[in-house]
C-alpha atoms as a PDB file:
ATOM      1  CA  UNK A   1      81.036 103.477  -9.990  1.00  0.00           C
ATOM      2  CA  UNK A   2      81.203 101.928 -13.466  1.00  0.00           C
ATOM      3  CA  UNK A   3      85.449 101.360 -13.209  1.00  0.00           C
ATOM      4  CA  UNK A   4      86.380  97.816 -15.262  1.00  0.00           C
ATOM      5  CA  UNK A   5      83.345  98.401 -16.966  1.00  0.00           C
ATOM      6  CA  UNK A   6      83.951  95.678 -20.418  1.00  0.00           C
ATOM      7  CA  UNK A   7      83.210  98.459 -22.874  1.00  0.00           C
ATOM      8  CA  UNK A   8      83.378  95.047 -25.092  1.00  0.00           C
ATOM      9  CA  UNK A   9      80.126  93.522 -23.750  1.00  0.00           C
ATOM     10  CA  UNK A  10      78.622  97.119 -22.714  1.00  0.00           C
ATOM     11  CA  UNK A  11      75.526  98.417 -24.254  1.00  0.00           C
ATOM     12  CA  UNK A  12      75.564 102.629 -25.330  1.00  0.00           C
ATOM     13  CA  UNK A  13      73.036 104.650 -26.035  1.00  0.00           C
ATOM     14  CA  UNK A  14      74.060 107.895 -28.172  1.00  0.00           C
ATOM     15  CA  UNK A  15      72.347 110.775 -28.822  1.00  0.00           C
ATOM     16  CA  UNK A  16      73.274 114.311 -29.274  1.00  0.00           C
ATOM     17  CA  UNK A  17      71.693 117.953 -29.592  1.00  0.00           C
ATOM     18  CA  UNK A  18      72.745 118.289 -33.063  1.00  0.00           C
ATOM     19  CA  UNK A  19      70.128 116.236 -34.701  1.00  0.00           C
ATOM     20  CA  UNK A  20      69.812 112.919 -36.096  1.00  0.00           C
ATOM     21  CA  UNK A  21      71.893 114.029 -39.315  1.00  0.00           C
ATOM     22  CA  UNK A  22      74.229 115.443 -37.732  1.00  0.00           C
ATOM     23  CA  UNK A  23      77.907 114.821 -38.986  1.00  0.00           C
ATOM     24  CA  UNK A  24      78.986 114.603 -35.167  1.00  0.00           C
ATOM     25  CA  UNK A  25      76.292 111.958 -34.635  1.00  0.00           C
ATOM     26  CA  UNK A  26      77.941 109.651 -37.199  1.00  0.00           C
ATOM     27  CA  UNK A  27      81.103 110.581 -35.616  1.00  0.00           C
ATOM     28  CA  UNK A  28      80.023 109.554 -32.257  1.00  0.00           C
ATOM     29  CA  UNK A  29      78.239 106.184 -33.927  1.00  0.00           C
ATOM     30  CA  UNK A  30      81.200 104.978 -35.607  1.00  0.00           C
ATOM     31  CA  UNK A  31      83.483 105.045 -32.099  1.00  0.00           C
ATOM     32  CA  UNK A  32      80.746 103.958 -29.744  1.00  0.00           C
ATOM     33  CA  UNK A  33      80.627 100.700 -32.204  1.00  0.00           C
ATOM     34  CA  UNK A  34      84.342 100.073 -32.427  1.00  0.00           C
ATOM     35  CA  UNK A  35      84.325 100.147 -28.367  1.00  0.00           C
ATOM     36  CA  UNK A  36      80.779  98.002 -27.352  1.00  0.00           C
ATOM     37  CA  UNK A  37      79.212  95.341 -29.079  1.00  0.00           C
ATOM     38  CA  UNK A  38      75.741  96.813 -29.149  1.00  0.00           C
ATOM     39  CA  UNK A  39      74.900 100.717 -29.548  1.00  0.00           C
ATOM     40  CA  UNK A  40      71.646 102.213 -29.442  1.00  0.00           C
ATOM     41  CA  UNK A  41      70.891 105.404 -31.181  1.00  0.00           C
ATOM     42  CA  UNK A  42      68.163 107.885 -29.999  1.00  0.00           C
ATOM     43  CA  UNK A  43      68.406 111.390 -31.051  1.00  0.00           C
ATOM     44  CA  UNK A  44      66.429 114.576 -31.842  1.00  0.00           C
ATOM     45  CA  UNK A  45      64.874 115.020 -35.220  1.00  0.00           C
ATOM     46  CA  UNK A  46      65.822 118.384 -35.700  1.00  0.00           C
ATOM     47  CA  UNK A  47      68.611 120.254 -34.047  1.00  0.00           C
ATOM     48  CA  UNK A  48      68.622 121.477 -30.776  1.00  0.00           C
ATOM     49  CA  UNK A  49      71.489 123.555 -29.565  1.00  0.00           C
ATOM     50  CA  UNK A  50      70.854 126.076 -26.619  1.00  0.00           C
ATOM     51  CA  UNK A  51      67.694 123.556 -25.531  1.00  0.00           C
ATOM     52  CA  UNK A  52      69.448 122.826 -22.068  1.00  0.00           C
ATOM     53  CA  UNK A  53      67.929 120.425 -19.956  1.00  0.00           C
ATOM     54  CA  UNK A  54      64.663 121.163 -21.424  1.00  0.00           C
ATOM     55  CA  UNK A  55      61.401 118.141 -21.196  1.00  0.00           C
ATOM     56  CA  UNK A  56      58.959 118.453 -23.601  1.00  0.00           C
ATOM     57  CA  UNK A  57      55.185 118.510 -21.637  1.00  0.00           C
ATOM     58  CA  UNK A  58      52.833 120.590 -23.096  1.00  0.00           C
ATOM     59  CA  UNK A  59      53.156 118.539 -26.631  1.00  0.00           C
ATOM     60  CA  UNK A  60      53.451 114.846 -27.921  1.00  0.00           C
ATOM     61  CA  UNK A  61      56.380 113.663 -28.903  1.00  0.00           C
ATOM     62  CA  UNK A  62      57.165 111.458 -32.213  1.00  0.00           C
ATOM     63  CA  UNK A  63      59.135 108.289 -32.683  1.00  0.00           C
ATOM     64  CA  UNK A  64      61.087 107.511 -36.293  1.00  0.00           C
ATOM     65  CA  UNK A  65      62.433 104.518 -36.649  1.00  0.00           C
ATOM     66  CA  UNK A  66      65.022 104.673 -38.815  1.00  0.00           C
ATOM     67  CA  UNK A  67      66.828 101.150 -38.690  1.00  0.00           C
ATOM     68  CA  UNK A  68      67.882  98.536 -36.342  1.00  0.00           C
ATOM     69  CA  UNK A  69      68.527 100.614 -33.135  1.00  0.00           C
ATOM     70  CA  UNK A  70      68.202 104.081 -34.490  1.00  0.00           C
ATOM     71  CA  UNK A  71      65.299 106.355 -33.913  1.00  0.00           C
ATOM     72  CA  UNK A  72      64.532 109.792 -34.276  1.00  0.00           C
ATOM     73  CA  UNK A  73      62.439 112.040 -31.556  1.00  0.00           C
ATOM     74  CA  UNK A  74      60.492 115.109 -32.183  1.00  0.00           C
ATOM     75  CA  UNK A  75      62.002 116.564 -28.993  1.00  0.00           C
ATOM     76  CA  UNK A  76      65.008 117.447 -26.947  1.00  0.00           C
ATOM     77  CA  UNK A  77      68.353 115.666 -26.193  1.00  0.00           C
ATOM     78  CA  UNK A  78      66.953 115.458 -22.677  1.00  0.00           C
ATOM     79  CA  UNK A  79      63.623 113.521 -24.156  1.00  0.00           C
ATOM     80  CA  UNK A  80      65.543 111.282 -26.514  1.00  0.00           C
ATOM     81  CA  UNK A  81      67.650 109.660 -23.420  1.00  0.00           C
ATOM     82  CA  UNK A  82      64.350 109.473 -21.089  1.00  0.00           C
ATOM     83  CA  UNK A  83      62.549 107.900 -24.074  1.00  0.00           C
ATOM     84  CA  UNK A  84      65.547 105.585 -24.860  1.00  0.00           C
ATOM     85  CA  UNK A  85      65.820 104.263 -21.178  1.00  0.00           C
ATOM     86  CA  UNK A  86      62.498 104.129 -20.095  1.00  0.00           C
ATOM     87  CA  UNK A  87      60.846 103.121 -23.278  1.00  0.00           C
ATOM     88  CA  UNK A  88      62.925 101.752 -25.937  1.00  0.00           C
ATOM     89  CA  UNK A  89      65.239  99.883 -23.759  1.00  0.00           C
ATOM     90  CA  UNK A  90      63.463  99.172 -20.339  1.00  0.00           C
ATOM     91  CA  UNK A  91      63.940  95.745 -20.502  1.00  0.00           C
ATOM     92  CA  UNK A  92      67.944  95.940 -21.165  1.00  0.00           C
ATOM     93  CA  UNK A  93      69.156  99.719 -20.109  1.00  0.00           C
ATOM     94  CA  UNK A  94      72.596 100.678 -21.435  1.00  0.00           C
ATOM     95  CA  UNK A  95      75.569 100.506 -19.533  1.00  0.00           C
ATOM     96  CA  UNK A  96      76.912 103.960 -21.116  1.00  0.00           C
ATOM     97  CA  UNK A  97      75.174 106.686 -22.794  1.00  0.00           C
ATOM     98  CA  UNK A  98      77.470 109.281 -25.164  1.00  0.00           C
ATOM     99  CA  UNK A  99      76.001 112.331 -26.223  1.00  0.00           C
ATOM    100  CA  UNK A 100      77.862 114.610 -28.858  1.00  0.00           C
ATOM    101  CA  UNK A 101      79.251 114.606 -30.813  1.00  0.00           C
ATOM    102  CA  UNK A 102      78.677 118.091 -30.130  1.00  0.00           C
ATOM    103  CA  UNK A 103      79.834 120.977 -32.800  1.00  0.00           C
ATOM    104  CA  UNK A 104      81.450 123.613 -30.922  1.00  0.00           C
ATOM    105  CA  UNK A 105      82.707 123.278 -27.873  1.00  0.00           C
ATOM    106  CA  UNK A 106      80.777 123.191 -24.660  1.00  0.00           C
ATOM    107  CA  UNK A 107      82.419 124.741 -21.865  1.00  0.00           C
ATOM    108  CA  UNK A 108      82.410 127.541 -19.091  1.00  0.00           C
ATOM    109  CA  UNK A 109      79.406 128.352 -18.630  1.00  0.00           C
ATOM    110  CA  UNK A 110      77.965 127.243 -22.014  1.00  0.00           C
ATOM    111  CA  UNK A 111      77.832 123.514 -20.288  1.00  0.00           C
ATOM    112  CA  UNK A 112      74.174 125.158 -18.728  1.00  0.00           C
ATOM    113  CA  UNK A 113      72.788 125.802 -22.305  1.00  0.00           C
ATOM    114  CA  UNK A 114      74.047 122.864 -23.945  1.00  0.00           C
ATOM    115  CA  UNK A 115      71.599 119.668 -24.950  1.00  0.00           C
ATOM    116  CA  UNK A 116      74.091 117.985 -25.255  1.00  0.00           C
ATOM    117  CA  UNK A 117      75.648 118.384 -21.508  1.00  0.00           C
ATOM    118  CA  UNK A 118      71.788 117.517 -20.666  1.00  0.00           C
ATOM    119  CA  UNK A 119      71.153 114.493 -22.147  1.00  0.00           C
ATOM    120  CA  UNK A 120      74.489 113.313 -20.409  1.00  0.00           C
ATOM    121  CA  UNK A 121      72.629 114.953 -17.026  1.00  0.00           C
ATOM    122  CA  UNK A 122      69.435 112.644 -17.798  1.00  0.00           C
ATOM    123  CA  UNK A 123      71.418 109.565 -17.975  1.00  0.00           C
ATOM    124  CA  UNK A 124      72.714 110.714 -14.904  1.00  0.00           C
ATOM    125  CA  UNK A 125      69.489 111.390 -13.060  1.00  0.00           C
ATOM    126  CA  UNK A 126      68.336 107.761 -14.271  1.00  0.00           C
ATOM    127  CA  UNK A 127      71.486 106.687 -13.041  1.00  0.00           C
ATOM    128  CA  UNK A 128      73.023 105.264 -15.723  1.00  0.00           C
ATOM    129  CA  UNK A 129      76.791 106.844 -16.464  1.00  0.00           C
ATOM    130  CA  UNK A 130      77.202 109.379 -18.883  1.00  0.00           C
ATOM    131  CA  UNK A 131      79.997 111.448 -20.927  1.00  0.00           C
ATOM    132  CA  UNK A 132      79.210 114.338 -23.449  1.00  0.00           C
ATOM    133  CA  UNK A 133      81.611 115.306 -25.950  1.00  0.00           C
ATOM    134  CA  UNK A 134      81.909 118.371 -28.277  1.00  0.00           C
ATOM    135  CA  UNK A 135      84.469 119.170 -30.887  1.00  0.00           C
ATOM    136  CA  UNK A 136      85.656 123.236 -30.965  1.00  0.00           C
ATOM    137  CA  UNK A 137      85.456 124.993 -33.920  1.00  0.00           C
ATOM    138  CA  UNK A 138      85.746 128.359 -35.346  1.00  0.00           C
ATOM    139  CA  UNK A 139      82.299 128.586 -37.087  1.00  0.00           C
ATOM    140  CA  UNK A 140      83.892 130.499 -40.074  1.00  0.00           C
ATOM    141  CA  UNK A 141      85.353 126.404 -41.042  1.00  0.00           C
ATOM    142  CA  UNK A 142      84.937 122.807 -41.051  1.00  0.00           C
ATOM    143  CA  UNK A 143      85.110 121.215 -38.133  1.00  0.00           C
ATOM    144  CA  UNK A 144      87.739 119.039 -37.420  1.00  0.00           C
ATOM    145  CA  UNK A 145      86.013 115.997 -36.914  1.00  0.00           C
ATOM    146  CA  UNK A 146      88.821 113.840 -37.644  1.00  0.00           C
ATOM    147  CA  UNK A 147      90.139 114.913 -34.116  1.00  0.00           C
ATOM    148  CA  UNK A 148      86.945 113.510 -32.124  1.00  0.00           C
ATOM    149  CA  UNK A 149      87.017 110.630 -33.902  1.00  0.00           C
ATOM    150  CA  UNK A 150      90.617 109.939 -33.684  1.00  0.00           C
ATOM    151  CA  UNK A 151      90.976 110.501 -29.711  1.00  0.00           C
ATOM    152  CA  UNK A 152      87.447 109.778 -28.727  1.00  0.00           C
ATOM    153  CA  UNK A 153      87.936 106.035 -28.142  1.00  0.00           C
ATOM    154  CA  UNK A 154      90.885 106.161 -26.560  1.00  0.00           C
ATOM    155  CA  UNK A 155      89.430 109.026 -23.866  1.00  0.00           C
ATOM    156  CA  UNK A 156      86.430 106.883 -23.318  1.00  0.00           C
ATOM    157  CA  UNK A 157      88.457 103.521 -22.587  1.00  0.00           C
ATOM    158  CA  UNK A 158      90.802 105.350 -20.139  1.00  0.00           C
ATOM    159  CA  UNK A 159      87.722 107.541 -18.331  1.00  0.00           C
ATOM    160  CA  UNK A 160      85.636 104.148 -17.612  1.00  0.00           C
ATOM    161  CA  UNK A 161      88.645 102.382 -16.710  1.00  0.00           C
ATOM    162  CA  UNK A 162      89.030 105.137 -13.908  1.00  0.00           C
ATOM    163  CA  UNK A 163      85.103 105.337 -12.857  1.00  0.00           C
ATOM    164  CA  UNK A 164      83.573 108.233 -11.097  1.00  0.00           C
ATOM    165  CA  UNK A 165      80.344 108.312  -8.899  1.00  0.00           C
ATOM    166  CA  UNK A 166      76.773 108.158  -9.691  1.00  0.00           C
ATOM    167  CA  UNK A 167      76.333 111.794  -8.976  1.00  0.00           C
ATOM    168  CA  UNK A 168      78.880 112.764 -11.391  1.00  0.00           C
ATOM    169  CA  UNK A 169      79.057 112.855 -15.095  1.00  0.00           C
ATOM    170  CA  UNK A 170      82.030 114.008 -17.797  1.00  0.00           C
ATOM    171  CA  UNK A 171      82.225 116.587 -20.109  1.00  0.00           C
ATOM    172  CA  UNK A 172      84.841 116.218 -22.908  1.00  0.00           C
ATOM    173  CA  UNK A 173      86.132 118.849 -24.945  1.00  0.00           C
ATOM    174  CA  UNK A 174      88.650 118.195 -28.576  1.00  0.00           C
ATOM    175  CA  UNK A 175      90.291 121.295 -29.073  1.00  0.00           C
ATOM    176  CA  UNK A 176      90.245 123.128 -32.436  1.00  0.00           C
ATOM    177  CA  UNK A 177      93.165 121.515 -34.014  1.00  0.00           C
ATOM    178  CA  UNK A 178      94.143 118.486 -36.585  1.00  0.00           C
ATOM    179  CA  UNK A 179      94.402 114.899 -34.241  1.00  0.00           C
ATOM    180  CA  UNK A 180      98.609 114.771 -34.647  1.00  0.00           C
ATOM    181  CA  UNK A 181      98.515 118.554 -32.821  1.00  0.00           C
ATOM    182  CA  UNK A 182      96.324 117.718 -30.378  1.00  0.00           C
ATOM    183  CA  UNK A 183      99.184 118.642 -26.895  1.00  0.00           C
ATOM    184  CA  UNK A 184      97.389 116.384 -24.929  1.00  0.00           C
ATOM    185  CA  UNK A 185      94.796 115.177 -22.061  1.00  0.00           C
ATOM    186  CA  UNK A 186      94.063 117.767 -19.536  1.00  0.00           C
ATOM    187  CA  UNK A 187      91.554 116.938 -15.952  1.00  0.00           C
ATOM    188  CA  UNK A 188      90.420 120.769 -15.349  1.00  0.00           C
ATOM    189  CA  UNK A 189      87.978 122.612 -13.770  1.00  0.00           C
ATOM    190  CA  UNK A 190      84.880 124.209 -15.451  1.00  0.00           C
ATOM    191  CA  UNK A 191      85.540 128.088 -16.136  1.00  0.00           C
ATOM    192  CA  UNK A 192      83.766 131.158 -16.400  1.00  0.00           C
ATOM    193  CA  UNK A 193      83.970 133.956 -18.589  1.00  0.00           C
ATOM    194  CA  UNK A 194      82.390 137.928 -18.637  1.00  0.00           C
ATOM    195  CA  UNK A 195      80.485 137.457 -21.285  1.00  0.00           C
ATOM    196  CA  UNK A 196      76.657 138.105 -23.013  1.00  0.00           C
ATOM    197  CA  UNK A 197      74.899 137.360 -26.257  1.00  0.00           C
ATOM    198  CA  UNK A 198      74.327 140.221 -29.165  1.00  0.00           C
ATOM    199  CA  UNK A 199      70.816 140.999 -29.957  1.00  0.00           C
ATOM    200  CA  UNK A 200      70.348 140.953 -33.323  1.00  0.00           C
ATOM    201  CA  UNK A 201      67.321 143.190 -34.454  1.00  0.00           C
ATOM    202  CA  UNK A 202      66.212 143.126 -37.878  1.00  0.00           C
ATOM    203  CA  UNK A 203      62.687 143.635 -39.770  1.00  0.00           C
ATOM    204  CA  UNK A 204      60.458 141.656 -41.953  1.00  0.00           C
ATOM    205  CA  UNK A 205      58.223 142.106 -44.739  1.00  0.00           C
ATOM    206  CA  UNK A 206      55.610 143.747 -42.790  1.00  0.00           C
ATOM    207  CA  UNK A 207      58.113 146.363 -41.735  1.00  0.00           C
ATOM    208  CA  UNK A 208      57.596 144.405 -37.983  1.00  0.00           C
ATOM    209  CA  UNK A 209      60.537 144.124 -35.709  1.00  0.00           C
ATOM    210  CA  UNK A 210      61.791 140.668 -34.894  1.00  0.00           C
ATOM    211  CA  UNK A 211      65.209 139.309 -32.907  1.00  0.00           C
ATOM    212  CA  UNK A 212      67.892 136.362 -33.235  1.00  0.00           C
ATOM    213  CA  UNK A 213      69.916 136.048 -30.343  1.00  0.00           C
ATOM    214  CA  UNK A 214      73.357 136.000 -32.115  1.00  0.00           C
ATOM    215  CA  UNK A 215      76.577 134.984 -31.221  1.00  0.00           C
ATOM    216  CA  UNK A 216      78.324 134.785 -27.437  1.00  0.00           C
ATOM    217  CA  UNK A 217      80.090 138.292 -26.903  1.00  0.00           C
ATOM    218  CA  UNK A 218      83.053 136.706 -25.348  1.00  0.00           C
ATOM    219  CA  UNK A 219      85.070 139.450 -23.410  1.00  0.00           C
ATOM    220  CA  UNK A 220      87.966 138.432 -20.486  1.00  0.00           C
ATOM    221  CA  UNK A 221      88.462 135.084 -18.973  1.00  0.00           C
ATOM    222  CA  UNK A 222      88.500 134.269 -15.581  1.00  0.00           C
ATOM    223  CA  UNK A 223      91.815 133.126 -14.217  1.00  0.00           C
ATOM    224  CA  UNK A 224      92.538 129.819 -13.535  1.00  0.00           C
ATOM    225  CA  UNK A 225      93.113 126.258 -15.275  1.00  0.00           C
ATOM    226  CA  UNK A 226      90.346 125.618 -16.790  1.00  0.00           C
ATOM    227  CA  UNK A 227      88.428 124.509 -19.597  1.00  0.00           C
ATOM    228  CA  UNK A 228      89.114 127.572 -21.546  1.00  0.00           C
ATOM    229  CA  UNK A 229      92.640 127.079 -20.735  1.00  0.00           C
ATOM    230  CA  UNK A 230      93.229 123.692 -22.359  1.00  0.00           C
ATOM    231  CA  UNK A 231      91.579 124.389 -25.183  1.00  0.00           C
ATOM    232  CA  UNK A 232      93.966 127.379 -25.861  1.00  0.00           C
ATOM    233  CA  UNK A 233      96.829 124.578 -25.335  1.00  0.00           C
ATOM    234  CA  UNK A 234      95.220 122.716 -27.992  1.00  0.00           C
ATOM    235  CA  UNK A 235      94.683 119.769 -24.996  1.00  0.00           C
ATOM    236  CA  UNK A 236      91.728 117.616 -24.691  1.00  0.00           C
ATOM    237  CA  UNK A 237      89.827 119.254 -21.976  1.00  0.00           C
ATOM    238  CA  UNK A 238      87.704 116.951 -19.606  1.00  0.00           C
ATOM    239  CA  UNK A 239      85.868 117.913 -16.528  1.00  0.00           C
ATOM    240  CA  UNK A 240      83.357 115.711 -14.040  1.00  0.00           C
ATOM    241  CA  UNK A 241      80.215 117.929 -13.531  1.00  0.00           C
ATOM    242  CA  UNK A 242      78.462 117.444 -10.529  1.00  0.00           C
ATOM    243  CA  UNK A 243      74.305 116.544 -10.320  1.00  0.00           C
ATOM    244  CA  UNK A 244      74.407 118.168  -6.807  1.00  0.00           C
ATOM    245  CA  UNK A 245      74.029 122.642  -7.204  1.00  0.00           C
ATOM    246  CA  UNK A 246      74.673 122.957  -3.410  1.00  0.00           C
ATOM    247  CA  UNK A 247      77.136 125.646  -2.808  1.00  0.00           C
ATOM    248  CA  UNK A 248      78.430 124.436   0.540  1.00  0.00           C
ATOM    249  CA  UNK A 249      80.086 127.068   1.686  1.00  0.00           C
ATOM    250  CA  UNK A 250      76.985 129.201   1.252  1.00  0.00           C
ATOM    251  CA  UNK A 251      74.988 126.985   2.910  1.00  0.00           C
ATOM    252  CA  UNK A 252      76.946 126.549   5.895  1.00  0.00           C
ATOM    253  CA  UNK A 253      77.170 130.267   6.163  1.00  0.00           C
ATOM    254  CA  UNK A 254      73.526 130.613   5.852  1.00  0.00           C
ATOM    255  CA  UNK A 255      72.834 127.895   8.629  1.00  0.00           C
ATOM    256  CA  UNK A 256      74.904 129.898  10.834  1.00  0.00           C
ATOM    257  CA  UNK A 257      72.832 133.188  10.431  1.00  0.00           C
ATOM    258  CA  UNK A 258      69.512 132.020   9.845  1.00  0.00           C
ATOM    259  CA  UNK A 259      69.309 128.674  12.276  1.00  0.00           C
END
């Protein structure tokens, strides 16, 4: 439990899945240093979306430093914090890591995907708390950035004030929206969707097929509050994801016929 955490005196780590130039990095920079007195930033050196809890092994990976506290990785999100904690800051681990802040939002099932809901899973795994954040957007405009930055601190404060368990991590979505028509903070569930990726086929030079896996193919909703929900209420979604995959009711239903 990290509840009464000082966020004052606390040490954060951020990273994020965007990249190290990232505009949501800065974003997430400038409110982890109005809440702690020391922040640590250790993020990929090139961008990373769709890299899910990915480690690198088969390659080495390269350290930047860029200034005080700030590095750049040549990996994943999920390398940056495992590099962070049990390299760069072994002898003093942070109290909090952030990761985010993400553009586009991650939810449904697009938290399984994201880098930047893994790197908040690492922390977790190395049990130090963690909270990812993303900001929706249409990816036709801007992002409104002004939005995370505006309610971030506020949603951190009040989530470490509360605590959760070390199994547990949070995943905070800013809906698509300007900060004064933002409805509100909504506690929901994680939802799912029917949905797929297009295939995009197209051919080069050497008249040789090749593929980009394009956009999500969103089609209905599942019922339910969820994620998706809030968003569409223009409401600050946030949901605690769990480190344990156990379906329990499975499992006791599978003891039953095969024990």
């Amino acid at each position: 439990m990290i509840a009464g955490m000082d966020l004052s005196q606390a040490r954060i780590l951020v990273t994020n899945d965007d990249g190290i130039n990232a505009p949501g990095l800065k974003v997430l920079e400038k409110v982890a240093k109005s809440l702690a007195k020391e922040v640590w930033t250790v993020a990929p050196e090139t961008e990373q979306s769709g890299a899910g809890h990915s480690l690198t092994l088969t390659q080495p990976l390269r350290m930047r430093r860029l200034s005080k506290q700030r590095y750049a990785v040549s990996g994943s999100p999920t390398d940056c914090v495992l590099f962070a904690i049990c390299n760069l800051m072994t002898d003093n681990p942070p109290d909090l890591v952030l990761s985010g802040v993400n553009r586009g939002a991650n939810i449904g099932d697009d938290v399984t995907y994201s880098g930047t809901v893994a790197a908040a899973m690492e922390a977790t795994i190395l049990e130090i708390p963690a909270i990812a954040l993303s900001q929706q957007t249409n990816s036709d405009k801007v992002a409104h950035w002004p939005t995370a930055a505006h309610h971030a601190p506020d949603v951190v404060r009040r989530l470490v004030a509360a605590g959760w368990s070390s199994d547990v991590f949070m995943n905070v979505n800013f809906p698509d929206c300007a900060p004064a028509d933002v409805a509100g903070v909504s506690v929901v569930a994680q939802g799912r969707r029917k949905a797929g990726y297009e295939i995009r086929e197209l051919v080069d030079p050497r008249l040789l097929k090749y593929y980009w896996i394009g956009p999500a193919v969103s089609r209905e909703q599942r019922p339910g509050n969820t994620d998706y929900q809030a968003m569409d209420r223009r409401e600050i979604a946030v949901t605690p994801l769990h480190m344990d995959l156990t379906h329990r009711g499975a499992l006791r239903t599978l003891k039953k016929k095969l024990q």
